[in-house]
Protein backbone atom coordinates (compact mmCIF):
# COMPACT_ATOMS: atom_id res chain seq x y z
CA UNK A 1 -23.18 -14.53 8.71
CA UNK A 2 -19.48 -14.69 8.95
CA UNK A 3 -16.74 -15.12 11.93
CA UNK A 4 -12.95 -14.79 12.12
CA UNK A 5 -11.56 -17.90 14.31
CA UNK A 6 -7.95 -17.16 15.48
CA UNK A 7 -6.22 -19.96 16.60
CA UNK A 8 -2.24 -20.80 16.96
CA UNK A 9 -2.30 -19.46 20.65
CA UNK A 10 -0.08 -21.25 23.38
CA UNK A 11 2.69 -21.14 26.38
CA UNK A 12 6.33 -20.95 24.79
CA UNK A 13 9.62 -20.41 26.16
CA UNK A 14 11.20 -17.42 25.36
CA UNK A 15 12.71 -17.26 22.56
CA UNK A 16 10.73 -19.38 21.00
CA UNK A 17 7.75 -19.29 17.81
CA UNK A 18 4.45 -19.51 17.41
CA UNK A 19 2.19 -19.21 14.14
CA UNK A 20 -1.44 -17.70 15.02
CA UNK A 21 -4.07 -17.55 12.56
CA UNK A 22 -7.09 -15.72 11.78
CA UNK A 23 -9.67 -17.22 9.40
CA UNK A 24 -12.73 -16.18 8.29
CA UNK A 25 -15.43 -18.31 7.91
CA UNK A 26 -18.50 -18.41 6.79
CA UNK A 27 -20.49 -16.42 3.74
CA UNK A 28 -17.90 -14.63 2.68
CA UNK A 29 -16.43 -12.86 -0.74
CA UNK A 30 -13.36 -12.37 1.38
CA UNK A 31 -11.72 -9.82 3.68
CA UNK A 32 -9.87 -7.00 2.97
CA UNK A 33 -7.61 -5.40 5.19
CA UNK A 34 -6.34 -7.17 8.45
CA UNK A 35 -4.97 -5.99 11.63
CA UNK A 36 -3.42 -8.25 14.40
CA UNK A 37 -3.85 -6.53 17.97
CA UNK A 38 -3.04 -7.24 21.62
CA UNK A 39 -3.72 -6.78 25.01
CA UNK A 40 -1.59 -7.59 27.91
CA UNK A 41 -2.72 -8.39 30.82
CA UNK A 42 -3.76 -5.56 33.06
CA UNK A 43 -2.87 -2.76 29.66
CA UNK A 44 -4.76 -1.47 27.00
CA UNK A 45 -4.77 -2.96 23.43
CA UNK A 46 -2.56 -1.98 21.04
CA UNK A 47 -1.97 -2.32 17.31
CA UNK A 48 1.02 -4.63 16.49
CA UNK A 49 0.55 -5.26 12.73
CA UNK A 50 -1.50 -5.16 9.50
CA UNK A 51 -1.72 -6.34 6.12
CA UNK A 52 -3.49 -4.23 3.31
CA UNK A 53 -5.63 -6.41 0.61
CA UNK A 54 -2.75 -6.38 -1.38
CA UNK A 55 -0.35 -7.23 0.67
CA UNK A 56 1.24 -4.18 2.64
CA UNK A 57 2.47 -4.32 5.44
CA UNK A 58 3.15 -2.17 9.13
CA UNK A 59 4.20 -3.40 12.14
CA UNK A 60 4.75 -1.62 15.78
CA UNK A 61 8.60 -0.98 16.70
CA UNK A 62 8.34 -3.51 19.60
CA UNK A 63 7.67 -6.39 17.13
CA UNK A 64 9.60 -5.18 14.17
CA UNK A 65 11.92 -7.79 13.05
CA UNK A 66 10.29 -10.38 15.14
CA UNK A 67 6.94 -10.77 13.78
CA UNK A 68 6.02 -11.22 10.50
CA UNK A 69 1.89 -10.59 9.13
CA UNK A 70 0.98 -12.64 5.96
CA UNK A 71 -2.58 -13.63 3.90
CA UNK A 72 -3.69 -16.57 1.81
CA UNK A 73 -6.54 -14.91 -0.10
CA UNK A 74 -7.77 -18.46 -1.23
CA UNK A 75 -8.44 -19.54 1.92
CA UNK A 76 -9.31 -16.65 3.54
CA UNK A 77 -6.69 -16.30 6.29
CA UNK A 78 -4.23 -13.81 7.76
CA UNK A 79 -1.22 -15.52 9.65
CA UNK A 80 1.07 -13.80 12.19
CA UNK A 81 4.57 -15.66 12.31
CA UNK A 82 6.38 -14.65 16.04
CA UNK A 83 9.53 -15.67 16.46
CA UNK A 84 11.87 -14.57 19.13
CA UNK A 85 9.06 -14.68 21.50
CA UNK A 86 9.52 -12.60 24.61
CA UNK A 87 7.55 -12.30 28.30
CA UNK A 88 6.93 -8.96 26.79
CA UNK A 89 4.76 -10.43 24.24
CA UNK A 90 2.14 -11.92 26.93
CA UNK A 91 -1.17 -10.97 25.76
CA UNK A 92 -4.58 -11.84 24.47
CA UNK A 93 -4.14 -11.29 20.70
CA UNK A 94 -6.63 -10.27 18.45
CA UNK A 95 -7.55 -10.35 14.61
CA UNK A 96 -9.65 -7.31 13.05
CA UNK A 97 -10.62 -7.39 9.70
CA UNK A 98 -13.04 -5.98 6.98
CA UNK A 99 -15.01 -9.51 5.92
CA UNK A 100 -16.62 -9.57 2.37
CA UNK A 101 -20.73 -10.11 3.05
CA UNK A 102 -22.98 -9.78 0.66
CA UNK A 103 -21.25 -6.89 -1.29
CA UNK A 104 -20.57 -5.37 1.82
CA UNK A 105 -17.01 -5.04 4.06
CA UNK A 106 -18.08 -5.99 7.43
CA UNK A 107 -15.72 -4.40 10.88
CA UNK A 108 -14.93 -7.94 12.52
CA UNK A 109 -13.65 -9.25 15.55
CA UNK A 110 -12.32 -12.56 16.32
CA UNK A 111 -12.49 -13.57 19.66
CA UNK A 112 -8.99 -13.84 20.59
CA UNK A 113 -5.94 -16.35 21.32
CA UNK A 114 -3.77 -16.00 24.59
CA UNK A 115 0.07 -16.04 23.84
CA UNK A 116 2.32 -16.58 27.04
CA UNK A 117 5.17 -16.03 27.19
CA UNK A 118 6.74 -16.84 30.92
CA UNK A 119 9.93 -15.04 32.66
C-alpha cells in the first residue's frame, strides 16, 4: 500500500514563503507525474502546478512567477516553493500523483495541507 503525506502547510504574512511537500511513502517504485492543487475556501479546486517524471513543468497564471514545483526522485518527493505569498493563496492544497505499486501507476491523493494567508 502506498500514501502521499503533504506537509509544509502554515499561517504566513503576506508576502511571505512557505515550502510544502508531498511524499510518498510506502511500497513504492516511485511516482511519476505530480500535480499540486487547491481549494479555497468556499471555491472549487483548481490546478496550480505540475511536474512531468522528467522534470517539466506548468503552472496556472495566478502563481506564475511566484511558485515554483520541483522532485527529488530518490526520495520520492515533489516540493512546491511559494514565495510572495498572498491572501489570495488561502486554500487547502493538495498533491496528486501517479505512485509506482507493484508495476503499476496508482491515481493518488494526499490528504491535504491548509496554507493561510491573512488580509
Amino acid at each position: 500500500q502506498v500514501q502521499l503525506v503533504e506537509s509544509g502547510g502554515g499561517l504566513v504574512q503576506p508576502g511571505g514563503s512557505l515550502r510544502l511537500s508531498c511524499a510518498a511513502s510506502g511500497s513504492t517504485g516511485g511516482i511519476g507525474a505530480v500535480d499540486w492543487h487547491r481549494q479555497p475556501p468556499g471555491k472549487q479546486r483548481e490546478l496550480v502546478a505540475t511536474i512531468s517524471s522528467g522534470g517539466s513543468t506548468n503552472y496556472v497564471d495566478s502563481v506564475k512567477g511566484r511558485f515554483i514545483i520541483s522532485r527529488d526522485n530518490a526520495k520520492n518527493t515533489v516540493y512546491l516553493q511559494m514565495v510572495s505569498l498572498k491572501p489570495e493563496d488561502t486554500a487547502v492544497y493538495y498533491c496528486n500523483a501517479l505512485v509506482l505499486f507493484r508495476g503499476k501507476y496508482i491515481n493518488s491523493w494526499g490528504q491535504g495541507t491548509q496554507v493561510t494567508v491573512p488580509s
